[in-house]
Protein backbone atom coordinates (compact mmCIF):
# COMPACT_ATOMS: atom_id res chain seq x y z
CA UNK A 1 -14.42 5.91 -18.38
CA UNK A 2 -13.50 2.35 -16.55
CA UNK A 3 -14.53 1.75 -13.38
CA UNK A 4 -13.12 2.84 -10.24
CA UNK A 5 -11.39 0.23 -8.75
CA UNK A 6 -9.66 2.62 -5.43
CA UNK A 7 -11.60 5.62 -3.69
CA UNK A 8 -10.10 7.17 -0.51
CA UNK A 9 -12.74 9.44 0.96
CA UNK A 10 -11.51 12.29 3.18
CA UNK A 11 -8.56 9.93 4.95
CA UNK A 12 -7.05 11.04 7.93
CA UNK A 13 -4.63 9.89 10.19
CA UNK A 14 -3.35 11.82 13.54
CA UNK A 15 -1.00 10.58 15.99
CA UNK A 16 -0.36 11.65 19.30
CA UNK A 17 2.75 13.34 20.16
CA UNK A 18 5.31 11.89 22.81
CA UNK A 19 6.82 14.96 24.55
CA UNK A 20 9.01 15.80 27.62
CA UNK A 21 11.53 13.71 30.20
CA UNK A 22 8.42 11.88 31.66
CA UNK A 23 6.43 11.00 27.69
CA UNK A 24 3.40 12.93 28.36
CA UNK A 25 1.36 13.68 25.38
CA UNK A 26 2.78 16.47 23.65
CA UNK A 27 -0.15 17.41 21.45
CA UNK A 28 -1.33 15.67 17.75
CA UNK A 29 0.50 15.02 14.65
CA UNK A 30 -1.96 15.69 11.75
CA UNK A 31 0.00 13.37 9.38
CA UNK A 32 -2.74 12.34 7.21
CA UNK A 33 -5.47 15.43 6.70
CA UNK A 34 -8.68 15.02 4.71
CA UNK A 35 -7.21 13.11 2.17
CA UNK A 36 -9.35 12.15 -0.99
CA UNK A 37 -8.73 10.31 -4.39
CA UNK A 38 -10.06 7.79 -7.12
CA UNK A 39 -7.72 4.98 -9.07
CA UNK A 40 -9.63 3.56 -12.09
CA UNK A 41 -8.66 0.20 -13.25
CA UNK A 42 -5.67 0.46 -15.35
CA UNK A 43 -4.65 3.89 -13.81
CA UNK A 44 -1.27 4.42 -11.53
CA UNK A 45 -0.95 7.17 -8.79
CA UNK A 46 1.96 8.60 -7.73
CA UNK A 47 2.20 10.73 -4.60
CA UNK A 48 4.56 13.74 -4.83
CA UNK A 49 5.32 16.07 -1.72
CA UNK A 50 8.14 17.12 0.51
CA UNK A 51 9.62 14.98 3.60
CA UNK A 52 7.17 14.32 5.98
CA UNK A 53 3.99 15.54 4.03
CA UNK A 54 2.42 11.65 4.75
CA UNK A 55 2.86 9.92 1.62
CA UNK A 56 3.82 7.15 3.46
CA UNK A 57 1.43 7.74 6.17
CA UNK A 58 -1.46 7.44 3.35
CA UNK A 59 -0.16 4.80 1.46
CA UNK A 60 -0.24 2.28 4.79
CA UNK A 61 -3.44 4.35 5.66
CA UNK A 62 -4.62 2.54 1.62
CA UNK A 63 -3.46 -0.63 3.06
CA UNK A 64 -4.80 -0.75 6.21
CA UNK A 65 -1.32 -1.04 7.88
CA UNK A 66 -2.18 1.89 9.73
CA UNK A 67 -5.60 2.31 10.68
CA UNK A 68 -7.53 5.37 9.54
CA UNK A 69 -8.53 8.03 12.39
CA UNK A 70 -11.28 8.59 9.57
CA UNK A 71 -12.38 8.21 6.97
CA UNK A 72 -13.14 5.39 4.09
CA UNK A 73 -11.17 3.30 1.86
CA UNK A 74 -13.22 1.43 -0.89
CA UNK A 75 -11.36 -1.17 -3.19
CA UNK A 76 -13.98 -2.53 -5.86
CA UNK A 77 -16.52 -0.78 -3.73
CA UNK A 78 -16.02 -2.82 -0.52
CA UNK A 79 -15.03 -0.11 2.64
CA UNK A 80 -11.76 -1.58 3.46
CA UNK A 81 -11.89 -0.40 7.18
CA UNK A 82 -15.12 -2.64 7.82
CA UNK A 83 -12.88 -5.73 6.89
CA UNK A 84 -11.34 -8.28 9.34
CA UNK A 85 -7.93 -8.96 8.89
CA UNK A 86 -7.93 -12.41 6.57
CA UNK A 87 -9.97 -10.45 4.29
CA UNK A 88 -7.54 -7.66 3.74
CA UNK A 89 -4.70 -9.80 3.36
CA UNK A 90 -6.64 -11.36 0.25
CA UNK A 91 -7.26 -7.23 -0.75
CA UNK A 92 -3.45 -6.34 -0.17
CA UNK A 93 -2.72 -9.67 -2.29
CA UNK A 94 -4.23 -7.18 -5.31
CA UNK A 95 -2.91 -3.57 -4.38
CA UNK A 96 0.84 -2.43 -4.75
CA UNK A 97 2.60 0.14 -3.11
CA UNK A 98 6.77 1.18 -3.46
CA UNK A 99 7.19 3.58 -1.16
CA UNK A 100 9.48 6.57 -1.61
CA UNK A 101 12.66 4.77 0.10
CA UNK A 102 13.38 2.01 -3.04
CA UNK A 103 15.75 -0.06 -0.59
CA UNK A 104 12.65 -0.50 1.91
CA UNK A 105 10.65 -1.89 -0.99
CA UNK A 106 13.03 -3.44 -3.67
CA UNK A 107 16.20 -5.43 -2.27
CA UNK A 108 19.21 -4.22 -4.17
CA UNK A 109 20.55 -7.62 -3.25
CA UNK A 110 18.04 -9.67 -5.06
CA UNK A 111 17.55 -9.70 -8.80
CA UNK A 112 14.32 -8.42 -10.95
CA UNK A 113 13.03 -11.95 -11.35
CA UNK A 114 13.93 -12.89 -7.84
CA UNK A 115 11.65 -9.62 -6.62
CA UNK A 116 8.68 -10.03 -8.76
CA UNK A 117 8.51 -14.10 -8.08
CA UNK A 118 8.70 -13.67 -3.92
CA UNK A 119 5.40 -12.58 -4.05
CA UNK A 120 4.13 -15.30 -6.30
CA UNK A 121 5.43 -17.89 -3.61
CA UNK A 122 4.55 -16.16 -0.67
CA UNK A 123 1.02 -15.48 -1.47
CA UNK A 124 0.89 -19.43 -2.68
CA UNK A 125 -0.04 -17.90 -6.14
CA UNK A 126 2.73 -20.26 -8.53
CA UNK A 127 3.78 -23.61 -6.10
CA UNK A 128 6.35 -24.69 -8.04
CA UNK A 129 10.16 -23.19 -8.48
CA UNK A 130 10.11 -23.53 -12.23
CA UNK A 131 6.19 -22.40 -12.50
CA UNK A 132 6.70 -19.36 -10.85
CA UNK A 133 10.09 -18.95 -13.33
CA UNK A 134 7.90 -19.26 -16.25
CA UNK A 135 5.42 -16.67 -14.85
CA UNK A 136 8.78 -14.38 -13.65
CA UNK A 137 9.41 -14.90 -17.85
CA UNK A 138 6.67 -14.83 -18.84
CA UNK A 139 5.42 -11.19 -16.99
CA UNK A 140 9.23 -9.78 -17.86
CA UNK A 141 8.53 -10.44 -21.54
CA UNK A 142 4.96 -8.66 -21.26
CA UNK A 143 6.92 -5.43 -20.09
CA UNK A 144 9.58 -5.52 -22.40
């Protein structure tokens, strides 16, 4: 078997709940509860569930765009939660996530090319207009 390149450990995330004329706390949200799971290299993951299960919830949770109440999120081994945040922004650089809502994560306004090279120029990974066209071709042709 390949190695595992994700492992969420027993994830959780709980919120507290606004409540009331006057926003006292109104209790906890257990969005996120004891979630676990491993991704081996080459593997996809796709989290199914009803509104408001927290697929969301644990797929910023992955990314650290939520912070964890608990729990452990190791990407080639490394605990992501120990990591400051110029290191996870080189981590997040190597992990997607399209999250239920397509619009939120693909612009219908922009074309497929235009989508996969924004990331390519944002993350300074192609400099040029016409490099990061050839890679846009280049990684279209590779999917068919």
């Amino acid at each position: 078997m390949s190695e595992v390149l994700l492992e969420v450990r027993h994830l959780v995330k709980h919120f507290t709940a606004r409540g009331g004329l006057f926003g006292g706390s109104a209790g906890i949200v257990r969005a996120v509860d004891g979630v676990s799971f491993s991704l081996h290299r080459g593997e996809t993951l796709g989290l199914v569930g009803e509104s408001g299960c927290g697929k969301t919830t644990t797929g910023r949770c992955v990314l650290l765009l939520e912070r964890p109440t608990s729990g452990q999120v190791l990407f080639e081994g490394r605990d992501l939660t120990t990591l400051d945040e110029r290191e996870l922004r080189a981590v997040r650089r190597r992990i997607q996530i399209v999250f239920q809502d397509p619009y939120s994560s693909l612009n219908p306004r922009m074309t497929v090319g235009e989508i996969i090279a924004e990331p390519l120029a944002v993350h300074k990974i192609v400099e040029t207009a016409s490099g990061r066209r050839d890679r846009v071709h280049d990684l279209l042709s590779r999917v068919g």
